[in-house]
Protein backbone atom coordinates (compact mmCIF):
# COMPACT_ATOMS: atom_id res chain seq x y z
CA UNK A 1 76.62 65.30 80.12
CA UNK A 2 79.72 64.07 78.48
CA UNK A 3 82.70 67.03 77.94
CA UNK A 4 80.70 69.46 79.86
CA UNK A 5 83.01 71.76 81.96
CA UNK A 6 82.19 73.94 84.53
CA UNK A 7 81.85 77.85 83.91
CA UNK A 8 84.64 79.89 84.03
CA UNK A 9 85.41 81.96 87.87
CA UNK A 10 83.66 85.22 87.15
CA UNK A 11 86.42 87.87 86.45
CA UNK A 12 88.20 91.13 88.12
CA UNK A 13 88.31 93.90 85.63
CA UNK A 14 89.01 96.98 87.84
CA UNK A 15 91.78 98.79 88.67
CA UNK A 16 91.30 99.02 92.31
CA UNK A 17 90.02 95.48 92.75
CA UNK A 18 93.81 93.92 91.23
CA UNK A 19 95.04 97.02 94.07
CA UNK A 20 93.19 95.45 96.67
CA UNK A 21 94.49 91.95 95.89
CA UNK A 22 98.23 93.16 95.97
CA UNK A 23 97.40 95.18 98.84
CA UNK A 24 95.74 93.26 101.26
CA UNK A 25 96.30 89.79 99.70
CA UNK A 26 98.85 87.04 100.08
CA UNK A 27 101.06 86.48 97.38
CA UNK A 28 103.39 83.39 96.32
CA UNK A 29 106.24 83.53 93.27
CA UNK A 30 106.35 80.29 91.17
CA UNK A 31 108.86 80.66 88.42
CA UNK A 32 106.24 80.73 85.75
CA UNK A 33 104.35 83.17 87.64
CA UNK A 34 102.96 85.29 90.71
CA UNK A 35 100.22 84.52 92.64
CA UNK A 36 97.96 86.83 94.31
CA UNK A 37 95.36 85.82 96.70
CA UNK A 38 92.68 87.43 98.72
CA UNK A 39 89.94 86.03 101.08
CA UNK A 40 86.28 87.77 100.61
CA UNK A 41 84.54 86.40 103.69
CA UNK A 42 81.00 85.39 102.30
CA UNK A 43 81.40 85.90 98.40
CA UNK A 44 80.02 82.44 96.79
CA UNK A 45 82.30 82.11 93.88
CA UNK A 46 85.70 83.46 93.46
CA UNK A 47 87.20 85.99 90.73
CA UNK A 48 90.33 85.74 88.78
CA UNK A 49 92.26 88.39 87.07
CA UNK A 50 95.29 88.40 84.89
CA UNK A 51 98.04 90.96 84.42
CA UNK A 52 101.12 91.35 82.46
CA UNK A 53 103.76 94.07 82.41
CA UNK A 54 105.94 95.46 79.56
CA UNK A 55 108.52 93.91 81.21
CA UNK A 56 107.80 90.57 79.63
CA UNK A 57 107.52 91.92 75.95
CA UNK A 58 105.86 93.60 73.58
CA UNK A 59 101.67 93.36 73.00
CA UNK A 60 102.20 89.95 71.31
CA UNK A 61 104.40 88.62 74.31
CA UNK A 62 102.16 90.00 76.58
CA UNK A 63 98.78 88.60 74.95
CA UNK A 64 100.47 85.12 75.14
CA UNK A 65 101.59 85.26 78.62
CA UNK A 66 98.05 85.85 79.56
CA UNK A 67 96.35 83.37 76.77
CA UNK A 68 98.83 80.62 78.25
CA UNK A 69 98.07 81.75 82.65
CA UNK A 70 94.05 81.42 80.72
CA UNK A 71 94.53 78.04 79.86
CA UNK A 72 96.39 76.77 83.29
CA UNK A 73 93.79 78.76 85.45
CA UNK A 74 91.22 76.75 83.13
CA UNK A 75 92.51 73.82 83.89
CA UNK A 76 93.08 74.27 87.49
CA UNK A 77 90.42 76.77 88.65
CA UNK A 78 87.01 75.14 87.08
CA UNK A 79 85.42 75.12 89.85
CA UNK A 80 87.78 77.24 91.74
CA UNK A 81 87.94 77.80 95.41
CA UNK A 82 84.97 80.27 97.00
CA UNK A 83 85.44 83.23 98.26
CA UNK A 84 88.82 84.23 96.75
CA UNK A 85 90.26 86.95 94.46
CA UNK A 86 93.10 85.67 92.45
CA UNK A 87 95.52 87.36 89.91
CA UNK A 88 98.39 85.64 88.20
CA UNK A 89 100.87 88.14 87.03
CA UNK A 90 103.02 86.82 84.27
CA UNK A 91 106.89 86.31 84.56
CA UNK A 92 108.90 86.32 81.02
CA UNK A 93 109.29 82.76 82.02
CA UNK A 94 105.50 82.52 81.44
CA UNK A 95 106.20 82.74 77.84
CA UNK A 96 109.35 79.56 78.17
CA UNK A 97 108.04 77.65 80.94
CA UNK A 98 106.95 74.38 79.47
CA UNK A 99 102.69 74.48 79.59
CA UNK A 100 103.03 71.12 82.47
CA UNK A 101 105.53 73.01 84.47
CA UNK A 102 103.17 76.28 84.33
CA UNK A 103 100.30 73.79 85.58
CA UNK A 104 102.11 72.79 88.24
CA UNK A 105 103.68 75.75 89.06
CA UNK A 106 99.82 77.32 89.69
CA UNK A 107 98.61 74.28 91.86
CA UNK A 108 101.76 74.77 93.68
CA UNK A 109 100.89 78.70 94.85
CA UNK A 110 97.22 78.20 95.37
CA UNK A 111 98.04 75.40 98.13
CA UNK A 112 100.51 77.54 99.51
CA UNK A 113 98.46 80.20 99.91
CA UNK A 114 95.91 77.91 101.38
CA UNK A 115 93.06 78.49 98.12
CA UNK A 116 93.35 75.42 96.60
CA UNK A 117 90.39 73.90 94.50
């Protein structure tokens, strides 16, 4: 079926699940962004969470960080790799970075980290 994209990577919503990606994870800085990554050993799909600090802004900043890591996971990450936790932490660069760059700069971390799509 024409323009049909695959469903989104079901998401992480708790507290101690974005822990135990930082904790136990790999991680990888881009300049647009941070990468966590986790392996789950016999989980089908993989999960992806998003996180901003006040760091980058106020509510507004922070909304658009995350609105613009949405759209590159979206466009990187359908389907994405199984059996991983993600989380991309936004960087006040997130908000400058131009939207190719913060692409790239996603692709980049996942294949260092070895979870590429």
């Amino acid at each position: 079926m024409p323009g049909t994209q695959s469903p989104r990577p079901a998401r992480l919503t708790r507290r101690a699940e974005f822990l135990a990606v930082a904790a136990k994870g790999r991680k990888h800085a881009m300049p647009g962004m941070l990468v966590q990554g986790l392996k789950v050993e016999g989980r089908p799909g993989m999960r992806l969470g998003f996180t901003c600090s006040r760091k980058i802004g106020n509510a507004v900043a922070r909304n658009r960080a995350r609105r613009r890591l949405r759209a590159a996971a979206d466009q990187v990450l359908r389907p994405g790799p199984a059996g991983w936790d993600v989380v991309l932490v936004g960087r006040a660069a997130t908000l400058e970075r131009p939207f190719p760059a913060l692409v790239e700069d996603l692709r980049t971390a996942l294949a260092r980290l070895g979870a590429a799509p």
